[in-house]
N, C-alpha and C. Protein backbone atom coordinates (compact mmCIF):
# COMPACT_ATOMS: atom_id res chain seq x y z
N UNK A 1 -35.90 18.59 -30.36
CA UNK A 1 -35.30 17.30 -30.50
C UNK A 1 -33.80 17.36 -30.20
N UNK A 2 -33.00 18.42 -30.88
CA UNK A 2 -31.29 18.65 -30.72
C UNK A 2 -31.68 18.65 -28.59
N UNK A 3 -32.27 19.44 -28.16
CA UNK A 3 -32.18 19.84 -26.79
C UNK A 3 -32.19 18.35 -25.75
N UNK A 4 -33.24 17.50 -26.53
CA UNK A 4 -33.54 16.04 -25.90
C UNK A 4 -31.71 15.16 -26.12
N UNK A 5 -31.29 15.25 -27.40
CA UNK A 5 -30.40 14.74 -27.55
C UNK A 5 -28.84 15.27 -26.77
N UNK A 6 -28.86 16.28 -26.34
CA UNK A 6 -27.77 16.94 -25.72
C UNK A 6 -27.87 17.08 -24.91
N UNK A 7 -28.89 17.03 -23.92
CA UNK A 7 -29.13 16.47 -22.28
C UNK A 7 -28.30 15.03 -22.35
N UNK A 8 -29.45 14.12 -23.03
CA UNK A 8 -28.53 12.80 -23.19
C UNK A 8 -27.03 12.60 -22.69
N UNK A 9 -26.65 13.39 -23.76
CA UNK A 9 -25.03 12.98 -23.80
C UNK A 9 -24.67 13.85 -22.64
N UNK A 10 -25.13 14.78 -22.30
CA UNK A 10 -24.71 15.74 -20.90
C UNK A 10 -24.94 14.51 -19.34
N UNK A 11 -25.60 14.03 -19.56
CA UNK A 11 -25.91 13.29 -18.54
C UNK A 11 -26.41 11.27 -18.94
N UNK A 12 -24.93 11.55 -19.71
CA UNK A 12 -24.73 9.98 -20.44
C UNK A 12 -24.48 9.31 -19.12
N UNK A 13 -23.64 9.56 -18.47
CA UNK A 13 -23.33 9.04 -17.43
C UNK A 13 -23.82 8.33 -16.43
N UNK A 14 -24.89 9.21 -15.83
CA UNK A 14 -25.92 9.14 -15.01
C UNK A 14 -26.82 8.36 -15.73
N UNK A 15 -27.35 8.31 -16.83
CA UNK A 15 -28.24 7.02 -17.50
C UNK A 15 -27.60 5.48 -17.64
N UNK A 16 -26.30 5.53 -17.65
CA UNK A 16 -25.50 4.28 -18.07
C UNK A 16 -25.43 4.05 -16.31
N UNK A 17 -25.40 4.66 -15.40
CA UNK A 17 -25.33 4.20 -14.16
C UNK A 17 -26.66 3.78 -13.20
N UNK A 18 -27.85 4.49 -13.88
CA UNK A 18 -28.75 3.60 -13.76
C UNK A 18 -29.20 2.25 -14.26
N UNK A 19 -28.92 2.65 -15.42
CA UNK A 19 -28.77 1.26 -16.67
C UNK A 19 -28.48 -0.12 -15.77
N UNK A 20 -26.92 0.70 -14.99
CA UNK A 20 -26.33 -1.36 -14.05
C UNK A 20 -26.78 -1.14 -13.34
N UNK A 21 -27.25 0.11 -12.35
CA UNK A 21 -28.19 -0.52 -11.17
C UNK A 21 -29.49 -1.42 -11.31
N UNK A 22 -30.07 -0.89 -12.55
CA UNK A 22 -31.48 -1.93 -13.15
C UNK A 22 -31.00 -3.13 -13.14
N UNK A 23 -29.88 -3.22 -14.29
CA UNK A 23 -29.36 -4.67 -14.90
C UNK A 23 -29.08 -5.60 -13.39
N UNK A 24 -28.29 -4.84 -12.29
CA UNK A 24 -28.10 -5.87 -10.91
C UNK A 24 -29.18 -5.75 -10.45
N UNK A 25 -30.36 -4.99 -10.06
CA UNK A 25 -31.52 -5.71 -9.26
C UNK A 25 -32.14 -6.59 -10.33
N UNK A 26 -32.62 -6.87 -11.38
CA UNK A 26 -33.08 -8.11 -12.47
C UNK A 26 -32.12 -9.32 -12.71
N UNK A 27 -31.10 -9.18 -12.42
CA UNK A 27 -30.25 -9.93 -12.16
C UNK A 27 -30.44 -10.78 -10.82
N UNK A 28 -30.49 -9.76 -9.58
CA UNK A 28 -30.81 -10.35 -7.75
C UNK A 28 -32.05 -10.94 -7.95
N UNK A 29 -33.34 -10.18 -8.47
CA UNK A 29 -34.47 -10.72 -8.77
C UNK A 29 -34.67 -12.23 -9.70
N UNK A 30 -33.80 -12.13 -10.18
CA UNK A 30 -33.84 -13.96 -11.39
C UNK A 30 -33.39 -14.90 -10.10
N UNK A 31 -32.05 -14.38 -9.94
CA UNK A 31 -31.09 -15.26 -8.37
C UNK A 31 -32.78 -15.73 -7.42
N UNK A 32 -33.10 -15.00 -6.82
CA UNK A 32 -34.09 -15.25 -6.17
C UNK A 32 -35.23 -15.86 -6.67
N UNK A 33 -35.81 -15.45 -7.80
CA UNK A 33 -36.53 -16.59 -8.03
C UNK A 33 -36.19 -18.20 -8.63
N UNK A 34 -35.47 -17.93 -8.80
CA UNK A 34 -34.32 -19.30 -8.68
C UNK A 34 -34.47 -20.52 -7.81
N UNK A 35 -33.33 -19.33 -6.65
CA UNK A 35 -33.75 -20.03 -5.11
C UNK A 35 -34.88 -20.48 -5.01
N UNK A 36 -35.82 -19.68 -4.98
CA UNK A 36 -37.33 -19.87 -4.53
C UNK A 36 -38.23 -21.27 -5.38
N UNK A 37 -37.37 -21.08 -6.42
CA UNK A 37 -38.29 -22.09 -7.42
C UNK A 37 -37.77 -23.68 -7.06
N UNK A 38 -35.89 -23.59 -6.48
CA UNK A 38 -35.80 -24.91 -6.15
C UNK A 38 -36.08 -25.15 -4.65
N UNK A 39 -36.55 -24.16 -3.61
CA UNK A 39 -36.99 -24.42 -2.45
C UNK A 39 -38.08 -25.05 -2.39
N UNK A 40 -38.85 -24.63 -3.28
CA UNK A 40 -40.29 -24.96 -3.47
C UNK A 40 -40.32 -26.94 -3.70
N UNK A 41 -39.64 -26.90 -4.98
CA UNK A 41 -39.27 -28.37 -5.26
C UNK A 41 -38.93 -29.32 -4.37
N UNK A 42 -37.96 -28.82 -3.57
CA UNK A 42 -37.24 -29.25 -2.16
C UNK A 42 -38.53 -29.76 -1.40
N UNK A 43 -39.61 -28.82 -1.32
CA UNK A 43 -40.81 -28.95 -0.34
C UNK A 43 -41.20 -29.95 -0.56
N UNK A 44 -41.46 -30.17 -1.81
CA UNK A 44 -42.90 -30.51 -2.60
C UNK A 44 -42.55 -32.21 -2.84
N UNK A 45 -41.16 -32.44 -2.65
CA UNK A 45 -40.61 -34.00 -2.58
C UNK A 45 -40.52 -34.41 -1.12
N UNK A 46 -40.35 -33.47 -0.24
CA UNK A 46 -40.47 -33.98 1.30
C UNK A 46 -41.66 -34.60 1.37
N UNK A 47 -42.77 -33.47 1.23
CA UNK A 47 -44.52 -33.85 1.52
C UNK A 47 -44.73 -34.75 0.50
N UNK A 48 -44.16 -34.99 -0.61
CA UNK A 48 -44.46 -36.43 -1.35
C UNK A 48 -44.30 -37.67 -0.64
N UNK A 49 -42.92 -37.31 -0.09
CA UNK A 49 -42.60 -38.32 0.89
C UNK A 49 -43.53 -38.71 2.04
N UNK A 50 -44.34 -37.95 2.70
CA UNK A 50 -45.48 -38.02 3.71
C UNK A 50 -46.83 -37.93 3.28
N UNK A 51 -47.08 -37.91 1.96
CA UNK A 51 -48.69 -37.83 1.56
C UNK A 51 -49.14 -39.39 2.03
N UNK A 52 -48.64 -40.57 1.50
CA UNK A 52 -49.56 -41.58 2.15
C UNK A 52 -48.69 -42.69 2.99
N UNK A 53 -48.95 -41.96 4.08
CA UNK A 53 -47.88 -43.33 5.11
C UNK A 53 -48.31 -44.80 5.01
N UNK A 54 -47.63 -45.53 5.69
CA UNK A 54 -47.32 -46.92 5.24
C UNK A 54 -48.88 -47.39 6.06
N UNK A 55 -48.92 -48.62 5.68
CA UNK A 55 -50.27 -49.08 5.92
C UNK A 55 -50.08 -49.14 7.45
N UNK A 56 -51.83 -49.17 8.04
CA UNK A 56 -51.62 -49.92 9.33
C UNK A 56 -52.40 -51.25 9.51
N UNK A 57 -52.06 -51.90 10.78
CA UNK A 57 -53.13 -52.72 10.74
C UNK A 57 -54.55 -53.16 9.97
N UNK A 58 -55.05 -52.01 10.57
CA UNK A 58 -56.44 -51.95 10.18
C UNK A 58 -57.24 -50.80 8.98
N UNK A 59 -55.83 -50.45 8.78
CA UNK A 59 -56.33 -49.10 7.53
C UNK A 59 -55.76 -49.16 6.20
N UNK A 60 -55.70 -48.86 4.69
CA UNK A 60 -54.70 -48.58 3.98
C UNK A 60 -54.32 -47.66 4.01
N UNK A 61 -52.87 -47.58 3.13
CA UNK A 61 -52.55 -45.73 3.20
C UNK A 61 -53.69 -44.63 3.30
N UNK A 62 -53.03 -43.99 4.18
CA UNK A 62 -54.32 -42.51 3.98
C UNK A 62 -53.55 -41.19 4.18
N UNK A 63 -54.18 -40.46 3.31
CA UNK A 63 -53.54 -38.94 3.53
C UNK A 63 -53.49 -38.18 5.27
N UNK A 64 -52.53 -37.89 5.86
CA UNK A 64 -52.59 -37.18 6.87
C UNK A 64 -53.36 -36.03 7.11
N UNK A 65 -53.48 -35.15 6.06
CA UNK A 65 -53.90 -33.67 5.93
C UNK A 65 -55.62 -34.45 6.03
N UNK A 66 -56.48 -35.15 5.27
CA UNK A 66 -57.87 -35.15 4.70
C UNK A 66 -58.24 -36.67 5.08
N UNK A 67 -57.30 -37.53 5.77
CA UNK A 67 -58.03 -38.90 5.61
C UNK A 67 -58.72 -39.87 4.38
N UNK A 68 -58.12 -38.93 3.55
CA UNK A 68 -58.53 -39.72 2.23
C UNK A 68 -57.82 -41.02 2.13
N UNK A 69 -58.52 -42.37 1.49
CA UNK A 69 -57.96 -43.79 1.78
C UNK A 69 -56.88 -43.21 0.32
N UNK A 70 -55.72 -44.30 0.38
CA UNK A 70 -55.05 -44.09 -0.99
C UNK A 70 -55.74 -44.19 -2.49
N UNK A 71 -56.29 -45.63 -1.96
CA UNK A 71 -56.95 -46.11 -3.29
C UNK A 71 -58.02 -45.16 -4.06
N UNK A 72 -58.81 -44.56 -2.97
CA UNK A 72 -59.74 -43.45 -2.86
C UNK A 72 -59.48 -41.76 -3.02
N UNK A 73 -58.30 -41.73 -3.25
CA UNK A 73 -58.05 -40.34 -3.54
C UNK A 73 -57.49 -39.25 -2.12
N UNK A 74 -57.63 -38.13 -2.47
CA UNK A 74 -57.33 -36.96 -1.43
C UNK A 74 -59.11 -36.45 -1.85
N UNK A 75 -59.59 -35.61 -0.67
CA UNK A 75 -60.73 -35.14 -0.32
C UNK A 75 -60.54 -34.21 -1.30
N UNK A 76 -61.80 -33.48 -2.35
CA UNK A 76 -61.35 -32.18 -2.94
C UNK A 76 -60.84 -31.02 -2.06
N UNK A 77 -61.06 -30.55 -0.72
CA UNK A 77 -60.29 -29.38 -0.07
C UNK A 77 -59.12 -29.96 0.60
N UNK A 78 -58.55 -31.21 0.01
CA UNK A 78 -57.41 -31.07 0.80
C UNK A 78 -56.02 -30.38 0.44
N UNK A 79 -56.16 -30.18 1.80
CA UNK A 79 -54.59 -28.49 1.72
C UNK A 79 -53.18 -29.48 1.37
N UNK A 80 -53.46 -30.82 0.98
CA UNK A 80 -51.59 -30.94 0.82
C UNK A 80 -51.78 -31.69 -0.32
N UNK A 81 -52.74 -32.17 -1.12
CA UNK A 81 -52.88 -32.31 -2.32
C UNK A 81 -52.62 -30.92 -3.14
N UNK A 82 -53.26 -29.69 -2.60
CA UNK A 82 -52.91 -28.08 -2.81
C UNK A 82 -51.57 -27.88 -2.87
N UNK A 83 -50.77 -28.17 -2.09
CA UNK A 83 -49.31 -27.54 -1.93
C UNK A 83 -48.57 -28.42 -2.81
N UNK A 84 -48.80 -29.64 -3.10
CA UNK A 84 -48.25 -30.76 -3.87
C UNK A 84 -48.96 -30.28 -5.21
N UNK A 85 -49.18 -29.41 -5.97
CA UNK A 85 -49.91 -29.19 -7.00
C UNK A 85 -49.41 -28.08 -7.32
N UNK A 86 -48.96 -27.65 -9.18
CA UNK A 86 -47.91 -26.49 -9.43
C UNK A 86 -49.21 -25.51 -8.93
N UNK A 87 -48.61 -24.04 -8.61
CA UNK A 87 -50.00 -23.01 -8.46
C UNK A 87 -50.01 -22.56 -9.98
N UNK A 88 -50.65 -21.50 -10.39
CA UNK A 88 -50.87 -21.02 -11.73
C UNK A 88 -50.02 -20.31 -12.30
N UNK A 89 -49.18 -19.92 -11.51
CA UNK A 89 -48.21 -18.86 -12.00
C UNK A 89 -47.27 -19.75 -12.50
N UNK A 90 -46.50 -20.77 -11.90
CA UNK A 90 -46.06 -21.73 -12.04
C UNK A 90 -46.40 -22.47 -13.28
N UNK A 91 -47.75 -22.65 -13.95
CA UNK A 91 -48.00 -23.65 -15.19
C UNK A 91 -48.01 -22.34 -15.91
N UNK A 92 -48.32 -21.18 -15.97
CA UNK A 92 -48.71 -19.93 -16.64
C UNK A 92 -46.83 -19.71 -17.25
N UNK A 93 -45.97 -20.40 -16.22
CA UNK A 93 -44.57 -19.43 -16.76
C UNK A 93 -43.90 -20.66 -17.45
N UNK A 94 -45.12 -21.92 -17.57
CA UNK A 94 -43.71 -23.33 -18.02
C UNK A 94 -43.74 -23.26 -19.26
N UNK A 95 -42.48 -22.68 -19.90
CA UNK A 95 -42.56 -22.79 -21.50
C UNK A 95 -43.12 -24.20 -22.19
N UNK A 96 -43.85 -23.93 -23.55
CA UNK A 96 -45.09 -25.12 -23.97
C UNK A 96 -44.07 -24.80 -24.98
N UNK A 97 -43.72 -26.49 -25.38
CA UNK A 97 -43.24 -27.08 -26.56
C UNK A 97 -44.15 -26.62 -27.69
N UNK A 98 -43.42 -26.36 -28.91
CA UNK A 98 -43.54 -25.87 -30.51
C UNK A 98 -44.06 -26.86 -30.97
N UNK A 99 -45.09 -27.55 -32.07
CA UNK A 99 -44.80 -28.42 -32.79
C UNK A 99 -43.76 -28.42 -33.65
């Protein structure tokens, strides 16, 4: 145990200098998922913006991706009802209110 503890301090140095290299990549890693989390958002209000274009003549709104009518929904496989939808990791990491 004395031998574990006197390495330590022999090579305090070298542990405290890994220590901030950890602490700055978990640090770059938060930064980035950051970014990533408000890019995503960024997306996800554009394609809101284009899920059901304006009526036409002869049609009501309909989804671009699936042809689903508005009133009628999105098709179950449609891919932009998918991307417009949190994924799991996403509802898995949203902190849930305490009573």
């Amino acid at each position: 145990m004395t031998d574990l503890f006197a390495s330590r301090v022999r090579n305090g140095l070298k542990i405290t200098d890994e220590n901030e290299t950890l602490r700055r990549q978990l640090a770059q890693r938060d930064t980035t998922i950051t970014d990533q989390a408000a890019e995503i958002k960024r997306l996800r209000e554009v394609l809101r913006g284009i899920e059901w274009p304006r009526q036409t003549c002869d049609r009501s709104p309909y989804c671009p991706m699936c042809g689903g009518l508005r009133h009628d929904g999105h098709k179950t496989d449609c891919a932009l009802v998918a991307a417009l939808s949190p994924s799991k990791t996403e509802t898995d990491s949203t902190p849930t209110e305490k009573p």
